[in-house]
Protein backbone atom coordinates (compact mmCIF):
# COMPACT_ATOMS: atom_id res chain seq x y z
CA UNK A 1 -19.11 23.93 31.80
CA UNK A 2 -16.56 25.85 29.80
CA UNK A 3 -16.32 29.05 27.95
CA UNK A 4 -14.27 28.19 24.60
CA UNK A 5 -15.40 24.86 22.02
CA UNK A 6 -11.73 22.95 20.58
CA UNK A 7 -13.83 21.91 17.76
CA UNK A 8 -11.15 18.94 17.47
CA UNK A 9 -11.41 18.11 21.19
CA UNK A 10 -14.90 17.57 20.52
CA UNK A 11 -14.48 15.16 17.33
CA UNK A 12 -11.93 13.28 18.98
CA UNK A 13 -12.20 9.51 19.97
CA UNK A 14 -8.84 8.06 20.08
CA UNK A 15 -6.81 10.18 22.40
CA UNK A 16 -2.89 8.78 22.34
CA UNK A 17 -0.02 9.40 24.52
CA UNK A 18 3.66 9.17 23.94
CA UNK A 19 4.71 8.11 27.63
CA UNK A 20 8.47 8.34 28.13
CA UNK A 21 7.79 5.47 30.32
CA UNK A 22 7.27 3.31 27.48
CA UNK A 23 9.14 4.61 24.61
CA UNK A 24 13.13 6.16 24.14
CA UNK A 25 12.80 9.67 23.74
CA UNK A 26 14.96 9.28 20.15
CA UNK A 27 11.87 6.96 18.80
CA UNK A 28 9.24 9.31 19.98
CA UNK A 29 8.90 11.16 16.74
CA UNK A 30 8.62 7.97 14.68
CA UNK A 31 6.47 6.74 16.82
CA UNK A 32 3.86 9.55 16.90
CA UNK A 33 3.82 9.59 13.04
CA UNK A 34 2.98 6.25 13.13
CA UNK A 35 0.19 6.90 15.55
CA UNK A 36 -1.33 9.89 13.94
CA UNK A 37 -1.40 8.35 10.67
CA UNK A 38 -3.09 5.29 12.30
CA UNK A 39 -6.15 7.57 13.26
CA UNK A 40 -4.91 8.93 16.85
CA UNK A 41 -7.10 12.51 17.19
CA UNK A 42 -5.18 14.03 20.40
CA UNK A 43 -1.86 13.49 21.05
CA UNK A 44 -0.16 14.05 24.38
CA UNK A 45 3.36 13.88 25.66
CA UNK A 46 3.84 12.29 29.05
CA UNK A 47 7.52 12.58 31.08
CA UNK A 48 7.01 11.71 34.74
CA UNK A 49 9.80 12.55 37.07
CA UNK A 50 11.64 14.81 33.98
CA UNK A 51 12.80 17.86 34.12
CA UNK A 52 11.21 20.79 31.91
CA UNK A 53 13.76 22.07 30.47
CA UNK A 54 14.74 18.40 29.08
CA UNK A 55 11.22 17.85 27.49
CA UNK A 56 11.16 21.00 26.04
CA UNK A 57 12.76 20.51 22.63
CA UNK A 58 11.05 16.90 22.34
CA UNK A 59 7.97 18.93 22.84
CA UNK A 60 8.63 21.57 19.95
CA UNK A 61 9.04 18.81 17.29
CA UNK A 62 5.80 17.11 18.39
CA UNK A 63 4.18 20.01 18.48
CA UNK A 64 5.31 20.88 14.58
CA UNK A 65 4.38 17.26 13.95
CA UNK A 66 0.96 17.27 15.14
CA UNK A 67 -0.03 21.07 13.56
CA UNK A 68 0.81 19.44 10.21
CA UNK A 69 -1.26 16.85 11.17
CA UNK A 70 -4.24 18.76 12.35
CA UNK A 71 -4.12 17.27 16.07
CA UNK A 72 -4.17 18.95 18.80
CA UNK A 73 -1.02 18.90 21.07
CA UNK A 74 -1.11 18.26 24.73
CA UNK A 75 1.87 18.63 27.58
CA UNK A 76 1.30 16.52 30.70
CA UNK A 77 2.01 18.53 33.65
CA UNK A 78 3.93 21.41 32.40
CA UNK A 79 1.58 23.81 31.65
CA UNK A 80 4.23 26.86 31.20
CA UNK A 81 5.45 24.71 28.68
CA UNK A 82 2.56 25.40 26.32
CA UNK A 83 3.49 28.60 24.87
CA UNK A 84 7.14 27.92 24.38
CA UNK A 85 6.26 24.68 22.82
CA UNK A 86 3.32 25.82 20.72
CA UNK A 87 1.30 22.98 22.20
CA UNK A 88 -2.74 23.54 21.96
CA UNK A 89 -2.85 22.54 25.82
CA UNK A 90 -1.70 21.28 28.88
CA UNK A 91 -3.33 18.09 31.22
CA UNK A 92 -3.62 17.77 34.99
CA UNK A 93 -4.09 15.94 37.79
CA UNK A 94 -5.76 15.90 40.77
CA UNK A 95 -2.74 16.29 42.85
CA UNK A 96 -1.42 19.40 40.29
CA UNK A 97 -2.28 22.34 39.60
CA UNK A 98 -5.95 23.88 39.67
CA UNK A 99 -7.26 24.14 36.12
CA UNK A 100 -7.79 28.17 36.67
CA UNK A 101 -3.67 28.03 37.32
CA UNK A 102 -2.99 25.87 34.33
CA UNK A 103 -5.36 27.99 32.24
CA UNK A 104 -3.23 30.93 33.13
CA UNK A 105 0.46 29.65 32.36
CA UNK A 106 -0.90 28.01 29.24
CA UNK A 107 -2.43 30.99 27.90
CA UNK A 108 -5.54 32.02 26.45
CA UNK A 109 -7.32 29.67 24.35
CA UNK A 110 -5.46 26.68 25.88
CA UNK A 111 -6.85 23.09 26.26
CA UNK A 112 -6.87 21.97 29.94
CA UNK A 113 -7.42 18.72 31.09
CA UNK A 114 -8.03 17.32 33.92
CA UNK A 115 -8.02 13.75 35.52
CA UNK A 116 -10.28 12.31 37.66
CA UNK A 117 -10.65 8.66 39.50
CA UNK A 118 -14.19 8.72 40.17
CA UNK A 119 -17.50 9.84 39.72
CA UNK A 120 -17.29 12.09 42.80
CA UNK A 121 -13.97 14.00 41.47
CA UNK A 122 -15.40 14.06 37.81
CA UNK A 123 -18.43 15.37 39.41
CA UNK A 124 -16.21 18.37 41.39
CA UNK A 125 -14.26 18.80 38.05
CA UNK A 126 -17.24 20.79 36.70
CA UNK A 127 -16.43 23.46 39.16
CA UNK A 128 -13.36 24.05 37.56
CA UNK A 129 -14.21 24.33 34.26
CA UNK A 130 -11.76 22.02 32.06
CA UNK A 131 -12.04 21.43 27.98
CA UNK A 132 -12.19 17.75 28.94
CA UNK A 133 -12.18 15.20 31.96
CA UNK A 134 -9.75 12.13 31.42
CA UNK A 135 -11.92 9.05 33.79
CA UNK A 136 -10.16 6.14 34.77
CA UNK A 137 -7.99 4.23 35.63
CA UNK A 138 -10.95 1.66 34.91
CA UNK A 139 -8.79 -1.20 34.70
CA UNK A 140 -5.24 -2.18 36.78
CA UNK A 141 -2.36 -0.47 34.91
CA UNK A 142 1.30 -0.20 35.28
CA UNK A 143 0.96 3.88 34.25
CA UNK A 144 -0.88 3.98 37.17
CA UNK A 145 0.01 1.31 40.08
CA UNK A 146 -0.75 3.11 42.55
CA UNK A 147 -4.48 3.75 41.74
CA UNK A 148 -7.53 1.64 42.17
CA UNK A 149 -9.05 0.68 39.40
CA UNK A 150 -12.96 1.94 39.23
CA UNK A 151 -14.55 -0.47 36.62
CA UNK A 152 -16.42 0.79 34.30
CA UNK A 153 -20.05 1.06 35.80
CA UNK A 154 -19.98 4.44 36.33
CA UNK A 155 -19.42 5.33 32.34
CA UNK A 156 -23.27 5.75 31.34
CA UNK A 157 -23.88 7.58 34.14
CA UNK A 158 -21.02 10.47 34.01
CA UNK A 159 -21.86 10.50 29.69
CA UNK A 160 -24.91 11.73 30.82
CA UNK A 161 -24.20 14.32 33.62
CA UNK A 162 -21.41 16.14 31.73
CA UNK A 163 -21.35 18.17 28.71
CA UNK A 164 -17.91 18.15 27.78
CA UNK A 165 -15.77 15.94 26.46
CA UNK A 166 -15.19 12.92 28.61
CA UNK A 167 -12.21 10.46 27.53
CA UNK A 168 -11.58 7.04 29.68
CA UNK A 169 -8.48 6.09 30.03
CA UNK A 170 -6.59 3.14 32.24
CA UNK A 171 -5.99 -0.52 30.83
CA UNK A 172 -7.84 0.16 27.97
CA UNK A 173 -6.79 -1.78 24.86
CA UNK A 174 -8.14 -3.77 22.06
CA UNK A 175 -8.85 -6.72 24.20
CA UNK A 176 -11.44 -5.10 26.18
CA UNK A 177 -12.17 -1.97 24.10
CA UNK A 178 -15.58 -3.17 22.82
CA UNK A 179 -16.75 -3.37 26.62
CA UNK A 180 -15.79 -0.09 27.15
CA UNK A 181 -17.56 1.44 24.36
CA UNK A 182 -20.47 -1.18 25.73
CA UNK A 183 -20.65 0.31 28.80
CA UNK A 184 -20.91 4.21 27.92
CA UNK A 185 -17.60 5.18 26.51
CA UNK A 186 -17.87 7.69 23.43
CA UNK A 187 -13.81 8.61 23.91
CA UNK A 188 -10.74 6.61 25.05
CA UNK A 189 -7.04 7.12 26.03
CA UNK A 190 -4.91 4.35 24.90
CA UNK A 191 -1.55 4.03 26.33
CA UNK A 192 0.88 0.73 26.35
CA UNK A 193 -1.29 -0.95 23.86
CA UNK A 194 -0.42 1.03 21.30
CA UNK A 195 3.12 1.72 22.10
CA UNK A 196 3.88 -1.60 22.80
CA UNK A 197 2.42 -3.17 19.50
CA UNK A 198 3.94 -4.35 16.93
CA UNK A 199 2.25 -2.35 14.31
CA UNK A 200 1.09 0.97 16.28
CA UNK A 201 -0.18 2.28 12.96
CA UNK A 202 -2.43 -0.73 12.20
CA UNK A 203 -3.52 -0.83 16.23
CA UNK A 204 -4.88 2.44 15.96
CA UNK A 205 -6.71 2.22 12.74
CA UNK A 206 -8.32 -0.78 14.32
CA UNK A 207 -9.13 1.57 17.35
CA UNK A 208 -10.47 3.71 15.70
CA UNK A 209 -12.81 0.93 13.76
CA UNK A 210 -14.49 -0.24 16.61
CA UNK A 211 -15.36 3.89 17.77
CA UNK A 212 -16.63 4.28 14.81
CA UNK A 213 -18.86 1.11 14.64
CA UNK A 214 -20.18 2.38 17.86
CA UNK A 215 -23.04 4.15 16.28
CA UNK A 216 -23.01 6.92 18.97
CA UNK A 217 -20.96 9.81 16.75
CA UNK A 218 -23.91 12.00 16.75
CA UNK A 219 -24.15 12.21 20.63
CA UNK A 220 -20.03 13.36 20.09
């Protein structure tokens, strides 16, 4: 389904995202330490409706932040942003760019991403070739109002079709995290639960607990 293995792609459990949506662009740096050192493995930075040229540096110092680290670096939508920023890769969604275009302003070697909202478009994804499929929303979200939640039936089922890495995302939190990994999940994207929480740091670790319970990291 793809040419090139992201050996840390393919550990990866706890996928995090700082979402400008959330979070003040002057605490995004203190809050992605936080969140890497609480046991997020993929880090991505998320600025709807931005500009660029106004991510860009914010980008850079992420991207510094999460080499030290070891994590992989992804830019949401901005895939030309990649090599200025020294990200690993770029994410997109159905309604962006093909993956083949991303691939090519992101450069070679580049992690592309690619969302889907159901089994039929995660299904169609495969054409295309991404490093990983983000599935979801499965529950109702405020990141993303405008699409219907598709439960989290399907899970098992697309585990077993695909060979790359497949990372739910959409409403997922601690709350309900356990029924997620329940129902199929081996990866998940965490949003607002972690940026809103008091401790992000000890949310993650605790995250990151309950993947690892799961008993499932040989299947990874």
């Amino acid at each position: 389904m793809r040419g090139t293995r992201h050996p840390a792609l393919d550990q990866a459990q706890l996928y995090g995202i700082v979402d400008l949506a959330y979070v003040r662009a002057v605490d995004a740096l203190d809050i992605a330490d936080n969140i890497l050192s609480g046991g997020v493995q993929v880090l991505q930075l998320r600025a709807k409706n931005q500009a660029p040229e106004t991510i860009l540096p914010l980008a850079r110092e992420l991207s510094a932040l999460c080499r030290a680290s070891g994590i992989p670096f992804i830019v949401n939508d901005h895939p030309h942003l990649v090599p200025a920023c020294h990200a690993q890769g770029a994410h997109v969604g159905q309604e962006d760019l093909s993956v083949a275009q991303a691939r090519k302003l992101a450069g070679e070697g580049a992690i592309i991403g690619k969302s889907t909202h159901s089994l039929v478009q995660a299904r169609a994804a495969r054409q295309e070739k991404p490093d990983y499929i983000g599935f979801g929303p499965l529950f109702a979200t405020r990141t993303k109002p405008d699409y219907t939640p598709i439960g989290i039936d399907d899970i098992r089922r697309l585990q077993d079709e695909v060979t790359i890495p497949v990372f739910c995302i959409g409403g997922i939190n601690l709350g309900n995290l356990r029924e997620v990994v329940a129902a199929g999940a081996r990866r998940v994207v965490i949003v607002s639960g972690i940026l809103q929480a008091d401790n992000p740091q000890a949310y993650c670790q605790e995250c990151r607990h309950i993947l690892n319970s799961a008993n499932f990291s040989e299947k990874l």
